[in-house]
Protein backbone atom coordinates (compact mmCIF):
# COMPACT_ATOMS: atom_id res chain seq x y z
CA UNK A 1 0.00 0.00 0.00
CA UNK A 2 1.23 3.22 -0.75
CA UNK A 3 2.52 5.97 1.77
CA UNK A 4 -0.09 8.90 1.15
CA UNK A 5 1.42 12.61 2.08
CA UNK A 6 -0.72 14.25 5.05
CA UNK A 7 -1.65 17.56 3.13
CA UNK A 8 -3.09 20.80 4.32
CA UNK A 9 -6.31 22.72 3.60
CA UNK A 10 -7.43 25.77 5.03
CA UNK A 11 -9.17 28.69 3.76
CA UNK A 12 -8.65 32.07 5.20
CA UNK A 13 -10.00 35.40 4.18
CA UNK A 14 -7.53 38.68 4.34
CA UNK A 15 -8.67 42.06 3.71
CA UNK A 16 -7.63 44.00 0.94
CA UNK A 17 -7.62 47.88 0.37
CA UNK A 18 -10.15 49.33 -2.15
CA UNK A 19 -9.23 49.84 -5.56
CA UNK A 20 -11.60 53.01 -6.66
CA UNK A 21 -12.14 55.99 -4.80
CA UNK A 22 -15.59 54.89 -5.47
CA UNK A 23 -15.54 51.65 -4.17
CA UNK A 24 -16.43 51.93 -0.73
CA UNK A 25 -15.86 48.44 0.83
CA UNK A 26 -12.67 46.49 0.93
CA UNK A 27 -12.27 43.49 -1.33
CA UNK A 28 -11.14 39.92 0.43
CA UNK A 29 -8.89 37.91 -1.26
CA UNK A 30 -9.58 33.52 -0.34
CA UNK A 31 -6.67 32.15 0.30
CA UNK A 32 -5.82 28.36 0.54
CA UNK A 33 -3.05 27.65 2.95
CA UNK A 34 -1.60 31.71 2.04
CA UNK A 35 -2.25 30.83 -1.28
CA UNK A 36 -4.94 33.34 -3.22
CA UNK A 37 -7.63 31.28 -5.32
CA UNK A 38 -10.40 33.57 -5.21
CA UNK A 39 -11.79 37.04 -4.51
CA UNK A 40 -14.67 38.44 -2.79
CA UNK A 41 -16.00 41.67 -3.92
CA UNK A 42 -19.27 43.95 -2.30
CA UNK A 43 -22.16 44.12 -4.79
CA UNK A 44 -25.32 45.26 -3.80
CA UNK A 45 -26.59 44.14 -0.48
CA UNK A 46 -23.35 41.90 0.67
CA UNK A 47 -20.48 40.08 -1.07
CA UNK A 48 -20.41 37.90 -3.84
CA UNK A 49 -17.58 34.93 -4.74
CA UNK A 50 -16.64 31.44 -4.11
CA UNK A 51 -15.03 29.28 -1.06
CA UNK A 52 -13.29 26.19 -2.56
CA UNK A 53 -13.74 22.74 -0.97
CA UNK A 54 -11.05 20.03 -0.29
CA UNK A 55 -12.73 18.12 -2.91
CA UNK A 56 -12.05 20.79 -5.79
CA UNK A 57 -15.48 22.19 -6.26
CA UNK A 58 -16.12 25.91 -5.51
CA UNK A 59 -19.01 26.53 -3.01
CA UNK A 60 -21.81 29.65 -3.69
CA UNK A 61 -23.72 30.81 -1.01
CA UNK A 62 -24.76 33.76 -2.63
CA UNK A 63 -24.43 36.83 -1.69
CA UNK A 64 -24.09 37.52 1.83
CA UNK A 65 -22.17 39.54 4.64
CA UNK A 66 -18.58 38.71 4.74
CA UNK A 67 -19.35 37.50 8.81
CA UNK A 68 -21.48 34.75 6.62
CA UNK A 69 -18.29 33.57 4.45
CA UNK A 70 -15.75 33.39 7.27
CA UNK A 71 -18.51 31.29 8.99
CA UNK A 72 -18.94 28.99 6.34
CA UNK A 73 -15.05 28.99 5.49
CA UNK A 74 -14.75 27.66 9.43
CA UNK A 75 -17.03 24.53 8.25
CA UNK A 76 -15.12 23.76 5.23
CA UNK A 77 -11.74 24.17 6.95
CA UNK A 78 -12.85 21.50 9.93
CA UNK A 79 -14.81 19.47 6.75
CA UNK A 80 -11.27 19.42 5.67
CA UNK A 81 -9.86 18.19 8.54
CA UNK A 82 -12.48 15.36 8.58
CA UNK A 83 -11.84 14.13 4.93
CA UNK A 84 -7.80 14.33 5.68
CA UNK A 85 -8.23 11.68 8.16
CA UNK A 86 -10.75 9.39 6.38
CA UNK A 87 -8.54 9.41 2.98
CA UNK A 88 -5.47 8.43 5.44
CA UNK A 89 -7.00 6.02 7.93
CA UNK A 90 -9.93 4.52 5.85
CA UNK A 91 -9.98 0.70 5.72
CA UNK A 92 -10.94 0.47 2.25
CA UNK A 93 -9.13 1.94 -0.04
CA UNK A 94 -9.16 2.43 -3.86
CA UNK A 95 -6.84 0.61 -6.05
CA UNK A 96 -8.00 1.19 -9.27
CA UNK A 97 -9.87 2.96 -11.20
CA UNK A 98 -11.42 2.89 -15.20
CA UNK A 99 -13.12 5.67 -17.02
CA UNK A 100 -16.45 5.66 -18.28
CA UNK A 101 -18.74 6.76 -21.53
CA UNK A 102 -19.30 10.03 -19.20
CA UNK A 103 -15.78 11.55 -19.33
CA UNK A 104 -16.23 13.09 -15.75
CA UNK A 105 -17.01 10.25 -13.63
CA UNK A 106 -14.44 7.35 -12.88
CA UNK A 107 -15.93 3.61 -12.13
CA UNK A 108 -13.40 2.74 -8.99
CA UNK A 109 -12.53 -0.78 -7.47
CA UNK A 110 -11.70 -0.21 -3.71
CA UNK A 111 -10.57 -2.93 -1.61
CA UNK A 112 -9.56 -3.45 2.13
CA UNK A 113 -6.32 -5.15 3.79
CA UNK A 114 -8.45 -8.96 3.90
CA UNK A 115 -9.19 -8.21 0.05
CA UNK A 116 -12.91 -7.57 0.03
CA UNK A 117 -13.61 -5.73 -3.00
CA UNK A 118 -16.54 -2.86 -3.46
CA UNK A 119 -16.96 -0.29 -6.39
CA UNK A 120 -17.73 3.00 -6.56
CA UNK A 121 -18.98 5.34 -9.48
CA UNK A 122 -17.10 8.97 -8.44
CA UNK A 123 -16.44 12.00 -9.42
CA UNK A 124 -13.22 12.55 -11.90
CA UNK A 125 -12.13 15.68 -10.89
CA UNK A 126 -12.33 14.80 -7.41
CA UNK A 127 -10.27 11.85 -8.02
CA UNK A 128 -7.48 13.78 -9.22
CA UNK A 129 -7.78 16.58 -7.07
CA UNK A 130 -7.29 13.93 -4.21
CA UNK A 131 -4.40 12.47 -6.20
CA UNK A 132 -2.57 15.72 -6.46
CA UNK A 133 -3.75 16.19 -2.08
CA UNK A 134 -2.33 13.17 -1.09
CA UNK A 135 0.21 12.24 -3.84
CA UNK A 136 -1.50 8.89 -4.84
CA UNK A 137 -5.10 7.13 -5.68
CA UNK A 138 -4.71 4.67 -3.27
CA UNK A 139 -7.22 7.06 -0.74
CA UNK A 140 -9.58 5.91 1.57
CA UNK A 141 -12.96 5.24 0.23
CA UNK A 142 -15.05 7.40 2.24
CA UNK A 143 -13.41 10.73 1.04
CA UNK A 144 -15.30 10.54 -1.50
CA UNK A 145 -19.43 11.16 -2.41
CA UNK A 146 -19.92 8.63 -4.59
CA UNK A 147 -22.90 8.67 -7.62
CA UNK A 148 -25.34 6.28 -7.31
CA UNK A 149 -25.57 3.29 -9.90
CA UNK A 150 -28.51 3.75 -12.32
CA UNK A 151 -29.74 2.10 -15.08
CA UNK A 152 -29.12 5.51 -16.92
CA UNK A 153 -25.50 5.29 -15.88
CA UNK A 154 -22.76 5.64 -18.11
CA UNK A 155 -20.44 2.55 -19.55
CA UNK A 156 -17.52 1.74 -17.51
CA UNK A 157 -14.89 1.28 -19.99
CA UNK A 158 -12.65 -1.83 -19.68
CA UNK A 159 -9.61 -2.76 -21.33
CA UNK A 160 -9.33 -6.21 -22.88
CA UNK A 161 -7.21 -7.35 -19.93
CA UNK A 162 -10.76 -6.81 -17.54
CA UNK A 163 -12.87 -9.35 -19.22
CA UNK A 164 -12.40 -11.83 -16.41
CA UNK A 165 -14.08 -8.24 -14.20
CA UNK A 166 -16.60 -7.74 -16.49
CA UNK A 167 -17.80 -11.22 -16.31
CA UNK A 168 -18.33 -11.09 -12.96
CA UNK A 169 -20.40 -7.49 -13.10
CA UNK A 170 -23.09 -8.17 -15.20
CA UNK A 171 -25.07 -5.73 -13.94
CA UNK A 172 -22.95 -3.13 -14.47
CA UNK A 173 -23.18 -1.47 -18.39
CA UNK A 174 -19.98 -2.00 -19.43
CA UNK A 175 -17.90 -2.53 -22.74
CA UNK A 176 -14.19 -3.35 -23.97
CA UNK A 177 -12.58 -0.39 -25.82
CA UNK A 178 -10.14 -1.16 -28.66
CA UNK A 179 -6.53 -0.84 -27.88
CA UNK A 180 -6.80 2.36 -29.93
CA UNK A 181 -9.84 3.74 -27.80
CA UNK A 182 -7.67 3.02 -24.54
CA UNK A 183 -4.44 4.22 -25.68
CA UNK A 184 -6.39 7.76 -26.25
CA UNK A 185 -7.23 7.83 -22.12
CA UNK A 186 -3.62 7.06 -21.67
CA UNK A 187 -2.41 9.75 -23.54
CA UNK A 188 -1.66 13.92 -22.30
CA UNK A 189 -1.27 16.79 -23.59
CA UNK A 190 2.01 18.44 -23.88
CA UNK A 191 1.50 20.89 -26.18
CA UNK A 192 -0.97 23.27 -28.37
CA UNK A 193 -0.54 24.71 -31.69
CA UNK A 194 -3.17 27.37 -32.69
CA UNK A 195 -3.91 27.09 -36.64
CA UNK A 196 -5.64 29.01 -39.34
CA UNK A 197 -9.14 28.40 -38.35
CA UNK A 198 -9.92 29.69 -34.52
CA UNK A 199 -12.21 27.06 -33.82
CA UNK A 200 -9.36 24.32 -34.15
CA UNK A 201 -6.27 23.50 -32.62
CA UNK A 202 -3.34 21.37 -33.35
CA UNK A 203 -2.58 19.09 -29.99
CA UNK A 204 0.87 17.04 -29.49
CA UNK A 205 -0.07 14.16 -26.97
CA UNK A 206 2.43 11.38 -25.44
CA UNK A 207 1.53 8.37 -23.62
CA UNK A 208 1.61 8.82 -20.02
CA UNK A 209 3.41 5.32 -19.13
CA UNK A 210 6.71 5.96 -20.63
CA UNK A 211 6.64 9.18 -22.41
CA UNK A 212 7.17 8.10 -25.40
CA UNK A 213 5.39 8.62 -28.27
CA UNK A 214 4.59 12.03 -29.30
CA UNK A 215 1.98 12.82 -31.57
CA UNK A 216 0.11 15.41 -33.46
CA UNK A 217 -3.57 15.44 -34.05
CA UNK A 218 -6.56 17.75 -35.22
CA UNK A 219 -9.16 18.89 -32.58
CA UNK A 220 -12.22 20.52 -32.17
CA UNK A 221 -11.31 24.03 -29.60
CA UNK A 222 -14.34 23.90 -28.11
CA UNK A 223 -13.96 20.43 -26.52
CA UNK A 224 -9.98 21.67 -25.81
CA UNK A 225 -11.71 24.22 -24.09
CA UNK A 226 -14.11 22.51 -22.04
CA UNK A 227 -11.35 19.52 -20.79
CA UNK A 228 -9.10 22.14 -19.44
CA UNK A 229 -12.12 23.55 -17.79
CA UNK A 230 -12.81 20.59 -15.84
CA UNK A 231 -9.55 18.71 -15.90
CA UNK A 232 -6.75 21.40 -16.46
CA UNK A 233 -3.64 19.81 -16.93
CA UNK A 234 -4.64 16.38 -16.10
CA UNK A 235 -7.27 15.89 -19.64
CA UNK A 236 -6.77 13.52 -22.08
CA UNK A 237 -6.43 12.96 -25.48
CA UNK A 238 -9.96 10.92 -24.84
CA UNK A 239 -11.69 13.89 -23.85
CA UNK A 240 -11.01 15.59 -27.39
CA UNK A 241 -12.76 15.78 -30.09
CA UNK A 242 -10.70 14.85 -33.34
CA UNK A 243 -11.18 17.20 -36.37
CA UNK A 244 -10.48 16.15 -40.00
CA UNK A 245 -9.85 19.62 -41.45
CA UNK A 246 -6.00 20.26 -41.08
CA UNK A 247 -5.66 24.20 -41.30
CA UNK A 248 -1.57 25.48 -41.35
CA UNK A 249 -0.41 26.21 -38.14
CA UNK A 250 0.20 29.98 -37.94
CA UNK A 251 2.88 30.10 -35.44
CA UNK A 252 6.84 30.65 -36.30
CA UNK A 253 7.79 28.61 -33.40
CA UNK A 254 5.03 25.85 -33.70
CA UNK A 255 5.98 25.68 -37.35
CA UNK A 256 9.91 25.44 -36.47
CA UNK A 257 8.81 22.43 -33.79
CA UNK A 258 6.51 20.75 -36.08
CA UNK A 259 8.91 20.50 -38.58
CA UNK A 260 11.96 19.33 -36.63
CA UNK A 261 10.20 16.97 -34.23
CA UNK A 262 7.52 15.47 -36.92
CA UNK A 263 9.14 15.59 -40.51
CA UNK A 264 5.99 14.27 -42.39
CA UNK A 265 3.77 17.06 -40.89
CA UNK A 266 2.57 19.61 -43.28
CA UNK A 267 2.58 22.86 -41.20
CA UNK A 268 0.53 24.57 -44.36
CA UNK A 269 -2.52 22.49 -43.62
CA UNK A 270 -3.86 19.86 -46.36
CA UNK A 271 -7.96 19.24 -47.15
CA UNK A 272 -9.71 16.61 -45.00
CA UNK A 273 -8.71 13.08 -46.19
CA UNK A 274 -12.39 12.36 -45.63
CA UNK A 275 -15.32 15.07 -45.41
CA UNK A 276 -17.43 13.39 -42.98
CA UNK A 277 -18.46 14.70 -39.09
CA UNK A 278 -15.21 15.13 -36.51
CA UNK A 279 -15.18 12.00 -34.19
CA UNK A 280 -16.72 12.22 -30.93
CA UNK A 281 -14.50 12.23 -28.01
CA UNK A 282 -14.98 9.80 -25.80
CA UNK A 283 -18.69 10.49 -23.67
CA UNK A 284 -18.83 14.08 -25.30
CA UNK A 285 -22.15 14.15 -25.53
CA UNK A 286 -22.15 13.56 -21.78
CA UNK A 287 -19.55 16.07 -21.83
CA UNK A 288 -21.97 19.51 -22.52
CA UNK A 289 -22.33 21.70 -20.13
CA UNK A 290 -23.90 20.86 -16.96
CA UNK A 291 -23.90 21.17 -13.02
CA UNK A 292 -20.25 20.19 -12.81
CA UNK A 293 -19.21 22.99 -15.08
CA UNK A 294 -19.92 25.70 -12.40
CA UNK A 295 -17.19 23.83 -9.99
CA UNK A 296 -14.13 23.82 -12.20
């Protein structure tokens, strides 16, 4: 079992001087252990902004007096403090985890020391933001608020290695990707070329295991857009939407890259091989906006 890091969370609120001569109440900056993530500003009848939880979502209580946001930043700090020791000291913990036709929710496997399995559908995001807390996945069930299994639920996504599991879950919707399909949620995003046309982008991905690999490929910049909305740095090449027009790239130094790193590439953009609809990224239609897109 892995050692997980004992992190800190806690939200304070410091006073800032107004900007404006007009402005006639002071601004508060939210700060996560001294670190500013948000502000709070004075609108009308009190102040208006977000508290971030431990989890990664961002709280609204609307807008209130600023006694009402340290009050509620007290709960989430000792909410904190709960979760910290339930991720560390839980019995059952997760050890793996598969993605799913929804892009952000994860089906999980979490097992205790005597090997008694249980599985969870959870959120993504929260998944990683507890990976980047603690420095592992291997976090105590219970830090978690997991979905409940419907028969609306999204496909849990296997690999061809998981048959044996998927035997033995037939009531769980579930299907085996193609090893191209599953190299695609293995795969980051190191880098992003802007092209010709603003509504696509040229992305170089490289498998995560070894880092090897690189690639270039045509995307969509709305879904780019919307993965590093929810996911930031930690989206996938899964969670893109391919594109089969190939624009020219229309910076020097992308250009220069492109043509050192990837020989074959033409950096003046070619017709689409095929005129038929961009591929779907994997769930995108699950992917539109929704609740979890006002907790980034």
């Amino acid at each position: 079992m892995t050692s997980l890091q004992t992190p800190r969370f806690r939200i304070t609120l410091e006073r800032q001087p107004s900007r404006h001569m007009l402005e006639q109440s002071p601004r508060y900056d939210v700060l996560v252990n001294g670190k500013k993530v948000e502000e709070l500003t004075y609108n009308m009848r009190g102040y208006v902004g977000y508290l971030p939880t431990i989890t990664g979502a961002k709280m609204d209580i609307g807008e209130r007096a600023i006694s009402a946001f340290r009050k509620e930043a007290t709960v989430l700090n000792r909410e904190a403090e709960r979760l910290i020791l339930v991720a560390l000291h839980g019995e059952r913990r997760i050890a793996h985890t598969w993605p799913t036709s929804d892009g952000t929710k994860v089906f999980a496997l979490a097992r205790d020391e005597e090997g008694t399995n249980s599985f969870h559908l959870l959120s993504r995001r929260e998944v990683l933001e507890a990976e980047k807390l603690f420095g592992t996945r291997e976090i105590g069930i219970g830090f978690f608020e997991p979905y409940p299994f419907t028969e609306e639920g999204p496909t849990v996504l296997f690999t061809e290695v998981d048959r044996a599991l998927q035997a033995g879950l037939p009531d769980v919707p579930s299907r085996i990707m193609d090893a191209v399909v599953a190299e695609r949620h293995e795969r980051r995003i190191e880098h992003v070329c802007e092209t010709a046309d603003p509504m696509i982008r040229l992305v170089i991905s490289r498998r995560i295991v070894d880092g090897a690999d690189a690639e270039p490929e045509y995307v969509t910049r709305g879904s780019l857009d919307l993965a590093r909305i929810r996911f930031g740095d930690a989206m996938r090449l899964s969670d893109l939407a391919t594109e089969d027009r190939c624009p020219a790239i229309t910076r020097d130094e992308d250009r220069a890259m492109l043509r050192r790193d990837f020989t074959w590439f033409d950096v003046d953009g070619r017709p689409a091989a095929v005129q038929e609809p961009a591929a779907k990224a994997e769930g995108e239609l699950e992917m539109l906006a929704g609740p979890e897109d006002m907790e980034p």
